[in-house]
C-alpha atoms as a PDB file:
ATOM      1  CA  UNK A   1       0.000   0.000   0.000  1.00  0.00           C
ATOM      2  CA  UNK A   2       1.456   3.369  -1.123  1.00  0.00           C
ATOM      3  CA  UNK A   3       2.309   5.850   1.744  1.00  0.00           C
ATOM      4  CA  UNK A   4      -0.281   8.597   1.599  1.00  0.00           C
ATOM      5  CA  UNK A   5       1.533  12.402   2.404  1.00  0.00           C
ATOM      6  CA  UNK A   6       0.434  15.759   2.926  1.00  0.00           C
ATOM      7  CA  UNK A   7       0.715  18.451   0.498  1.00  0.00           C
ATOM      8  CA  UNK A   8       0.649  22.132   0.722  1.00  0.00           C
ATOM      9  CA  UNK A   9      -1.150  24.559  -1.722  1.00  0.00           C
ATOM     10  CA  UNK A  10       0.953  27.569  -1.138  1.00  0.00           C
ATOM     11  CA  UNK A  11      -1.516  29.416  -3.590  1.00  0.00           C
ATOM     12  CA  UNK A  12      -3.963  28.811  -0.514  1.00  0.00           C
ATOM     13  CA  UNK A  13      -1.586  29.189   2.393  1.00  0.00           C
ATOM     14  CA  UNK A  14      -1.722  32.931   3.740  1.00  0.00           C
ATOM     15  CA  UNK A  15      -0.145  33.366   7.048  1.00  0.00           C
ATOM     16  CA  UNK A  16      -1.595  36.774   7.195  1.00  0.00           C
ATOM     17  CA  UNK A  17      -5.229  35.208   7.627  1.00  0.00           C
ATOM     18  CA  UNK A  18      -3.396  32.583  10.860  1.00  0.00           C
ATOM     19  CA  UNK A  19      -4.427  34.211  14.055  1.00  0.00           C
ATOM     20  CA  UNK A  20      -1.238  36.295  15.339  1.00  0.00           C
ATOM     21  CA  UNK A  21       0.475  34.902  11.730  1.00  0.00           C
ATOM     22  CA  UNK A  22       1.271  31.557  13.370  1.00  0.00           C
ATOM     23  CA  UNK A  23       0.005  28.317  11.366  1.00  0.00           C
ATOM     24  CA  UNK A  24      -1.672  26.063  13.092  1.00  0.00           C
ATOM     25  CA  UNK A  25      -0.865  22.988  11.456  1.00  0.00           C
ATOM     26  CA  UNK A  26       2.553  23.577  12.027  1.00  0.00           C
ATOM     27  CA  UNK A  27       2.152  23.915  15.691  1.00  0.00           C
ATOM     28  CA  UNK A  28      -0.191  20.796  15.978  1.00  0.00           C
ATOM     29  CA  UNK A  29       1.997  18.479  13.474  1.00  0.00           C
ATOM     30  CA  UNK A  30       4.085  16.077  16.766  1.00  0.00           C
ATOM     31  CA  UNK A  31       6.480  15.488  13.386  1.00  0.00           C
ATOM     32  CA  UNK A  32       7.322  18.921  12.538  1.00  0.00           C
ATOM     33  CA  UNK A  33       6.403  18.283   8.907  1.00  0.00           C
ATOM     34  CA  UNK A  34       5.818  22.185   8.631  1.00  0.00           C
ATOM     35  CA  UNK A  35       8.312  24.469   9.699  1.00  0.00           C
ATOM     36  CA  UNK A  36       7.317  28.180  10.313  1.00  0.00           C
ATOM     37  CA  UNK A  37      10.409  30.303  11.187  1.00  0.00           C
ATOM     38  CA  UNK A  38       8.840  33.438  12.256  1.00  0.00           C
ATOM     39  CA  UNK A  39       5.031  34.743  12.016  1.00  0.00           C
ATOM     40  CA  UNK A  40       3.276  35.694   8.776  1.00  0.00           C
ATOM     41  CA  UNK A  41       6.203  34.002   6.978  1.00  0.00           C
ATOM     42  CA  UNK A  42       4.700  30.455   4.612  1.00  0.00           C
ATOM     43  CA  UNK A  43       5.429  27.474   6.282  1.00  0.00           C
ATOM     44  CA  UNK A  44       7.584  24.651   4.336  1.00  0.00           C
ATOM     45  CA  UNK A  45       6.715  21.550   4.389  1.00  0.00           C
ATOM     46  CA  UNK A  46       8.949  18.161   4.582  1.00  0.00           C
ATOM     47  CA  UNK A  47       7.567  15.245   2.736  1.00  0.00           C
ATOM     48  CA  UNK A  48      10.428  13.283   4.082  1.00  0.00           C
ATOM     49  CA  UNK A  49       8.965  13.435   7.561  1.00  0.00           C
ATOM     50  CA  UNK A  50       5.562  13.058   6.685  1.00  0.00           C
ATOM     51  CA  UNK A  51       2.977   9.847   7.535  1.00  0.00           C
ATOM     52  CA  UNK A  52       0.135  10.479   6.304  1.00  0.00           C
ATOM     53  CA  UNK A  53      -1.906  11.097   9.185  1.00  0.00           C
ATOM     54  CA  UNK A  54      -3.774  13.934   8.133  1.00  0.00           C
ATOM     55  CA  UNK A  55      -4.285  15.793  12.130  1.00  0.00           C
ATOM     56  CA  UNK A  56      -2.571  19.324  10.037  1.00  0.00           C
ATOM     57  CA  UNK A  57      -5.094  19.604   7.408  1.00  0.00           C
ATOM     58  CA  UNK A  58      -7.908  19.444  10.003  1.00  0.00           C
ATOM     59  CA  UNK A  59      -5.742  21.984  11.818  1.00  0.00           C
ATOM     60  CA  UNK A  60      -5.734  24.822   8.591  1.00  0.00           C
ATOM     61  CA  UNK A  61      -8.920  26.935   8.388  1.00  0.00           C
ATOM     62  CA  UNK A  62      -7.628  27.609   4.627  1.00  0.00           C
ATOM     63  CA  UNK A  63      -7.696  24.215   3.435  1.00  0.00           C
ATOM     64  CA  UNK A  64      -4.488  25.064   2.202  1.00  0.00           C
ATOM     65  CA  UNK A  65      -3.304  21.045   2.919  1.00  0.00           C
ATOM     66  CA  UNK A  66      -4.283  18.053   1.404  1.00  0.00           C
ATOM     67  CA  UNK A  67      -3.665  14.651   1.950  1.00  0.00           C
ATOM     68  CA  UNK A  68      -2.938  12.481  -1.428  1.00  0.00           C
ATOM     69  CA  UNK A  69      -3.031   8.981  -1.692  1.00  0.00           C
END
């Protein structure tokens, strides 16, 4: 079975719209699959680290992340 992984839409993603310019997902994701390094900034996101669980796009009120199979 092929791992599924998160993906971001950065054309989606606006930190500017993140209460205080801090993403959510990124805080909530135990795997630090999105890094933010300072507020308002896009977060990046490592596939590497990534399992599929899906708790960060439940996180983003943008539905900026999607999980693909």
């Amino acid at each position: 079975m092929p791992k599924r992984m998160v993906v971001l839409n950065y054309h989606q993603c606006d930190p500017q719209s993140c209460e205080n310019g801090v993403c959510r997902a990124a805080l909530i994701c135990k795997r630090k699959v999105l890094r933010q390094d300072q507020p308002y900034e896009l977060p990046e996101l490592n596939s590497e680290l990534c399992l599929g669980c899906a708790v960060c796009t439940t996180a983003c009120s943008l539905n900026a992340l999607q999980v693909l199979p």
